[in-house]
PDB file of N, CA and C in Angstrom:
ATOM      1  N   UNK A   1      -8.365   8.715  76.405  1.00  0.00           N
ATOM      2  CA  UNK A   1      -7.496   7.881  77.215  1.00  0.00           C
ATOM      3  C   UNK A   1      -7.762   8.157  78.684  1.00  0.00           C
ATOM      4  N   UNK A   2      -7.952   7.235  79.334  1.00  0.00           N
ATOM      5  CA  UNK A   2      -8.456   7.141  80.488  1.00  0.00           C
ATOM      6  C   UNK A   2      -6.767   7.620  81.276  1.00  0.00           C
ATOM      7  N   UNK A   3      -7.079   8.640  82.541  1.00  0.00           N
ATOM      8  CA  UNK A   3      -6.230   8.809  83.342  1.00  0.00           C
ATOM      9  C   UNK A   3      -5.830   8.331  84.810  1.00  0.00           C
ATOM     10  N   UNK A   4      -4.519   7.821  84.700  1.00  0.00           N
ATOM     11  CA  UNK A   4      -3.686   6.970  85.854  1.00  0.00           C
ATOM     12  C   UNK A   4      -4.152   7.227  87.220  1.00  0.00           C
ATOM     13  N   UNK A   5      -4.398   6.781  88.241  1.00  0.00           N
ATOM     14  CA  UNK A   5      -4.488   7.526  89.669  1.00  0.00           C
ATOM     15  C   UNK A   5      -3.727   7.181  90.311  1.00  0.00           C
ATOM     16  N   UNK A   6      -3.124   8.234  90.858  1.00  0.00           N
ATOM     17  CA  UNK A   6      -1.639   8.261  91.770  1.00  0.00           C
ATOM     18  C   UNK A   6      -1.976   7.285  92.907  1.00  0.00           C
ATOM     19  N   UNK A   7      -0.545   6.472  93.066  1.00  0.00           N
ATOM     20  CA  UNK A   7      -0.579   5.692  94.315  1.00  0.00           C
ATOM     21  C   UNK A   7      -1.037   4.449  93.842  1.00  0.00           C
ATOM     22  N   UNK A   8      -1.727   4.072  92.598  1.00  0.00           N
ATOM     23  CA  UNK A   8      -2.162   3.126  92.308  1.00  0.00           C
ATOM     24  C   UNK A   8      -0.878   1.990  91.665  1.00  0.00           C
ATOM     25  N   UNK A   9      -1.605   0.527  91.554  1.00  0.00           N
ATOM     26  CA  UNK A   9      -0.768  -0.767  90.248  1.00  0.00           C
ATOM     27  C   UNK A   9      -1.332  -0.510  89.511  1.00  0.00           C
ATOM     28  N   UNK A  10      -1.124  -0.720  89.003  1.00  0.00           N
ATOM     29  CA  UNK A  10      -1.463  -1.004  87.010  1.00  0.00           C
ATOM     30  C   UNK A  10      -0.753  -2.162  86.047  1.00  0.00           C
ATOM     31  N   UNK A  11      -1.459  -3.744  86.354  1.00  0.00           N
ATOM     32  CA  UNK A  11      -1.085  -4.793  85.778  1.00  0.00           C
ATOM     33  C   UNK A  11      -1.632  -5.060  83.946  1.00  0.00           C
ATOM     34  N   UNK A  12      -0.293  -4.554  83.640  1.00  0.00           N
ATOM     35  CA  UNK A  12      -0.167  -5.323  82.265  1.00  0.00           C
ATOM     36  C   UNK A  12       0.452  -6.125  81.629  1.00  0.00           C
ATOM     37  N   UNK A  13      -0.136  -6.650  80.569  1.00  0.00           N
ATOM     38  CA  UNK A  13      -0.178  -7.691  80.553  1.00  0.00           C
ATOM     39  C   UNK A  13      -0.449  -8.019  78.167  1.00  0.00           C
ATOM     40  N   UNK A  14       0.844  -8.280  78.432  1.00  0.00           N
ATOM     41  CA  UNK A  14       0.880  -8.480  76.625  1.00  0.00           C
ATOM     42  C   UNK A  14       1.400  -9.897  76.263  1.00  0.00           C
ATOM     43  N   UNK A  15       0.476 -10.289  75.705  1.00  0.00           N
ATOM     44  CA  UNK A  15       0.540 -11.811  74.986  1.00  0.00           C
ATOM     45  C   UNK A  15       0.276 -11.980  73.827  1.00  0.00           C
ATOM     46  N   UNK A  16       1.190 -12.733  73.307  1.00  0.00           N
ATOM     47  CA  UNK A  16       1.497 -13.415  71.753  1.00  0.00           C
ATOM     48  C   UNK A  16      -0.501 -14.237  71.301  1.00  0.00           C
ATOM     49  N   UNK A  17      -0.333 -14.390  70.122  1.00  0.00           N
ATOM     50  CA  UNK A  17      -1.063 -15.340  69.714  1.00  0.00           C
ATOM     51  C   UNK A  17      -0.944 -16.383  69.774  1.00  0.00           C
ATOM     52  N   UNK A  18      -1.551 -17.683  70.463  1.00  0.00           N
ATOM     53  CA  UNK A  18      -1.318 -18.869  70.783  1.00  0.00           C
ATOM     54  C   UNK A  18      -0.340 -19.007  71.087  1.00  0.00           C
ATOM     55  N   UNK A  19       0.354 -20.298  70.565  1.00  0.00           N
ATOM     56  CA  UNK A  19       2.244 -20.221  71.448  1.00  0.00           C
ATOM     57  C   UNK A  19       3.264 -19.964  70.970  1.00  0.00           C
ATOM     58  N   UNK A  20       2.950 -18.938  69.966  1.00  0.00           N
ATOM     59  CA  UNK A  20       3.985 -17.981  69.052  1.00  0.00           C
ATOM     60  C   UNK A  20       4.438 -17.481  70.286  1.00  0.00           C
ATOM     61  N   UNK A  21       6.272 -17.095  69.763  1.00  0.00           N
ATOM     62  CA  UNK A  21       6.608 -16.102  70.628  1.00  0.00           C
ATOM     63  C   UNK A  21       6.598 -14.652  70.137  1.00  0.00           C
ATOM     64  N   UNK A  22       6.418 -14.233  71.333  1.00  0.00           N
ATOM     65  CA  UNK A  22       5.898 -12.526  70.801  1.00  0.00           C
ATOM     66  C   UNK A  22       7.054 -11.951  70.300  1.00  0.00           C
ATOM     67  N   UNK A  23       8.222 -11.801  70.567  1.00  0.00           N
ATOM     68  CA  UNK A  23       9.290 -11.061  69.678  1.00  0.00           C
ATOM     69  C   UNK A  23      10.254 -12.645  69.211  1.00  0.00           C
ATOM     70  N   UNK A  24      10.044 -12.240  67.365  1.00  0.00           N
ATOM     71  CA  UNK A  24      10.976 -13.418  66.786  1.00  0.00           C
ATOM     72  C   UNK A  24      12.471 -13.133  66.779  1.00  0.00           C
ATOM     73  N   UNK A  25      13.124 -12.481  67.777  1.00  0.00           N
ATOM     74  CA  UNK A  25      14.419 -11.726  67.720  1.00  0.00           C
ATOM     75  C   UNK A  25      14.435 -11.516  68.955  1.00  0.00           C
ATOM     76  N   UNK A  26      15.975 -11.335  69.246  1.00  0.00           N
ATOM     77  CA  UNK A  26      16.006 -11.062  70.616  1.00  0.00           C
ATOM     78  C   UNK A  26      16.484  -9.508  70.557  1.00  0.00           C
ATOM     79  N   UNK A  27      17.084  -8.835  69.459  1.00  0.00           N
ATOM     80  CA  UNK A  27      17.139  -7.737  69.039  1.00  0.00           C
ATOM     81  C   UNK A  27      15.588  -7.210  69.094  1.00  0.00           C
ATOM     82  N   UNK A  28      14.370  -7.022  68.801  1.00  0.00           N
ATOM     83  CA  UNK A  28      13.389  -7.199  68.944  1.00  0.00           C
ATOM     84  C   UNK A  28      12.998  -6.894  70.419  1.00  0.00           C
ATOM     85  N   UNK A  29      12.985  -7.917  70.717  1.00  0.00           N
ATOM     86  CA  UNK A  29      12.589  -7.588  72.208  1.00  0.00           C
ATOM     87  C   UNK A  29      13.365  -6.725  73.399  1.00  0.00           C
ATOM     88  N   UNK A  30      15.019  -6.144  72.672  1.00  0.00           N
ATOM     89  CA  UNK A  30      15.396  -4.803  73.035  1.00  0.00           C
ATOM     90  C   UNK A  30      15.246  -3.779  72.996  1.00  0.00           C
ATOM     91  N   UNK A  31      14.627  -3.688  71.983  1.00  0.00           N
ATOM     92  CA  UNK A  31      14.232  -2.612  71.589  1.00  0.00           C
ATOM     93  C   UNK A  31      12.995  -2.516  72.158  1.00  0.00           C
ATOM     94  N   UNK A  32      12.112  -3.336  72.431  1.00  0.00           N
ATOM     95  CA  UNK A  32      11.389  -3.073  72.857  1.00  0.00           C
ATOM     96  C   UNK A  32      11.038  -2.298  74.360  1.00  0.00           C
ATOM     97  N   UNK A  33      11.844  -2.923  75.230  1.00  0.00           N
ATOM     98  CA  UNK A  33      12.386  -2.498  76.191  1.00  0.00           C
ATOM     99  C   UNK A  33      13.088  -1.076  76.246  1.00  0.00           C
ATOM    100  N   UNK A  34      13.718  -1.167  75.484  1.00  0.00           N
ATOM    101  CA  UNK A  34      14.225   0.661  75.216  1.00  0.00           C
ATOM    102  C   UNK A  34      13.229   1.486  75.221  1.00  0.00           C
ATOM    103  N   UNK A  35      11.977   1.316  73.959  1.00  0.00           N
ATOM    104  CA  UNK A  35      11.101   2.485  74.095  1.00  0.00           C
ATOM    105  C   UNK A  35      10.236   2.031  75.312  1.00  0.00           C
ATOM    106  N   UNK A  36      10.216   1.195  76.045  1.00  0.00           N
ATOM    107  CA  UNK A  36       9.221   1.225  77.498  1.00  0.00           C
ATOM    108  C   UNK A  36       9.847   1.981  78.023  1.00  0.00           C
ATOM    109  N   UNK A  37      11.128   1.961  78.483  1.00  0.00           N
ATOM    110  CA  UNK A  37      11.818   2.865  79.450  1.00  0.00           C
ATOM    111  C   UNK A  37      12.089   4.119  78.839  1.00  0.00           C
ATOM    112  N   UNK A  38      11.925   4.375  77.613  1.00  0.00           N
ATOM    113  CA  UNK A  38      12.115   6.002  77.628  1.00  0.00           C
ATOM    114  C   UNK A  38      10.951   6.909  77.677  1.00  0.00           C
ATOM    115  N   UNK A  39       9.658   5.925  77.522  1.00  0.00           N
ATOM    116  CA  UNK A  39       8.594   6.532  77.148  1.00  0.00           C
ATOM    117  C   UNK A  39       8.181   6.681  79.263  1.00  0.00           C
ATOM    118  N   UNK A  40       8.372   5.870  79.918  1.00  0.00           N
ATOM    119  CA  UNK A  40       8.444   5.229  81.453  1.00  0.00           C
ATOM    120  C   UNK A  40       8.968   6.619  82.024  1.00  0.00           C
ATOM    121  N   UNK A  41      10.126   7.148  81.452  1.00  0.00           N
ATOM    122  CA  UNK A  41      10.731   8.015  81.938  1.00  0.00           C
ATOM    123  C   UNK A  41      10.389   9.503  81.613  1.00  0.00           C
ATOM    124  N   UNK A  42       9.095   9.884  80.469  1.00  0.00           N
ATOM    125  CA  UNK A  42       8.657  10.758  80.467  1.00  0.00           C
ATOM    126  C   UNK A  42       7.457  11.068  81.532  1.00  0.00           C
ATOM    127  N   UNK A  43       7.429  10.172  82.431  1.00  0.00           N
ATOM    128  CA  UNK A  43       6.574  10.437  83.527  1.00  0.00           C
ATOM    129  C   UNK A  43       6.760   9.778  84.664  1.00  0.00           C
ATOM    130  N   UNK A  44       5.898   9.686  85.779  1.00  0.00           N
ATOM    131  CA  UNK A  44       6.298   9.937  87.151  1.00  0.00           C
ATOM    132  C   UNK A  44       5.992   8.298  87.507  1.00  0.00           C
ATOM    133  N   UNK A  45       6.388   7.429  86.458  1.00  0.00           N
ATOM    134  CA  UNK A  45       5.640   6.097  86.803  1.00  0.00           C
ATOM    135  C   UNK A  45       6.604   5.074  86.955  1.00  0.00           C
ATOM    136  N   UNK A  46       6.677   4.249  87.910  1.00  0.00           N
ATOM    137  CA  UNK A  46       7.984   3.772  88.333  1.00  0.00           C
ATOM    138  C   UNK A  46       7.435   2.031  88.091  1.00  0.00           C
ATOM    139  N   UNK A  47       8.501   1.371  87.558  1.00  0.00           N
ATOM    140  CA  UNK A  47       8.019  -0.040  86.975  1.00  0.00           C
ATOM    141  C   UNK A  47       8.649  -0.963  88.233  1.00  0.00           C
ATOM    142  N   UNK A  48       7.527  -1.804  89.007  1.00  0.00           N
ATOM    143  CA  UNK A  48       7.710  -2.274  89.833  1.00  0.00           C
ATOM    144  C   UNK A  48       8.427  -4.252  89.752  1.00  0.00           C
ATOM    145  N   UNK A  49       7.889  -4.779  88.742  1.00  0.00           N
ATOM    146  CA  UNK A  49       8.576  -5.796  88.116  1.00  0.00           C
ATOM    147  C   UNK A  49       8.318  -5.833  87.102  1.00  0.00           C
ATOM    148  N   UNK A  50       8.792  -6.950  85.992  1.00  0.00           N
ATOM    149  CA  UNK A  50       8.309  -7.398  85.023  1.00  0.00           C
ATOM    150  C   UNK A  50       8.700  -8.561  85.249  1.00  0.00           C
ATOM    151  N   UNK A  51       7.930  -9.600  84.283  1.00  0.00           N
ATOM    152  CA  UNK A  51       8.128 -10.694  83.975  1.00  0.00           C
ATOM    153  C   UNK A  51       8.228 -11.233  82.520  1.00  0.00           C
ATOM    154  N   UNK A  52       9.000 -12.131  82.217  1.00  0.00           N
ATOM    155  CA  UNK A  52       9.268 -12.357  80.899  1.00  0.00           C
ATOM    156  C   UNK A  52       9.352 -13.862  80.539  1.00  0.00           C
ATOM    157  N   UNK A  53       8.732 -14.102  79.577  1.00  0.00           N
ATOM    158  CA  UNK A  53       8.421 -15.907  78.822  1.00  0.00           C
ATOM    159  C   UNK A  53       8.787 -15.422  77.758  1.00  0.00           C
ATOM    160  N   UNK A  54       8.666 -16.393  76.888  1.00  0.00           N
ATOM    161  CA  UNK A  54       9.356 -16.331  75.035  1.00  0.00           C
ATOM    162  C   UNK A  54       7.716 -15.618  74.676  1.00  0.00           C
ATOM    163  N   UNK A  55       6.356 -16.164  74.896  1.00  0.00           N
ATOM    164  CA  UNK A  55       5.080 -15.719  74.524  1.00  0.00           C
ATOM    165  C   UNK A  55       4.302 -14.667  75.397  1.00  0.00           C
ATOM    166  N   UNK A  56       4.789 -13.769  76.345  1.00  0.00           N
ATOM    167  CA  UNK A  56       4.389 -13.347  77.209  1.00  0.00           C
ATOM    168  C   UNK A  56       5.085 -11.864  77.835  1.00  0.00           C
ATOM    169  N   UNK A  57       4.505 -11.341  78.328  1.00  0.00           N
ATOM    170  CA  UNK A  57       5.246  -9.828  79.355  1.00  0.00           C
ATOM    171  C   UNK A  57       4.607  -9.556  80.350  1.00  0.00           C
ATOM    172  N   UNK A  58       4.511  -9.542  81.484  1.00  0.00           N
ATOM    173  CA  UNK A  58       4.013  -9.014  82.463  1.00  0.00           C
ATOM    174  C   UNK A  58       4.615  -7.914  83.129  1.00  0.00           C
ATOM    175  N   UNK A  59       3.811  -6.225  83.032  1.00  0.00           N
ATOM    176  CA  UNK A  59       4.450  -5.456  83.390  1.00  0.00           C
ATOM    177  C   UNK A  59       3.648  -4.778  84.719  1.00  0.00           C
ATOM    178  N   UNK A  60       4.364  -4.479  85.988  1.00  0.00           N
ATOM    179  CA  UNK A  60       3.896  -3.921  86.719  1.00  0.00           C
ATOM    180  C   UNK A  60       3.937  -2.576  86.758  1.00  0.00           C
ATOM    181  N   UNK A  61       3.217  -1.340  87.000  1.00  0.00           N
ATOM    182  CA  UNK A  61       3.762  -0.339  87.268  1.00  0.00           C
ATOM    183  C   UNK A  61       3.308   0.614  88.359  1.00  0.00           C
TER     184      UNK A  61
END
């Protein structure tokens, strides 16, 4: 696993298959969010936006 360099963005970027939406639940996509931020919070990496569609995530960090 390639390692982060301080001071840097880091645009990611998770998309569904065609125009499925990526979480069929909105329970689902809380959870999902839960383990970003707890896993977010085991290190020094601070999430600058996100963006959110029904097929889509854009995460800054």
């Amino acid at each position: 696993m390639a390692l982060l360099q301080p001071e840097s963005f880091y645009h990611i970027y998770i998309r569904a298959n065609g125009s499925e939406n990526l979480f069929r639940k909105d329970e689902n996509y809380r959870y999902f969010l839960k383990q970003w931020v707890k896993e977010l919070q085991k290190t020094e990496l601070m999430l600058i936006d996100l963006e959110y569609t029904m097929n889509h995530r854009i995460l800054v960090i």
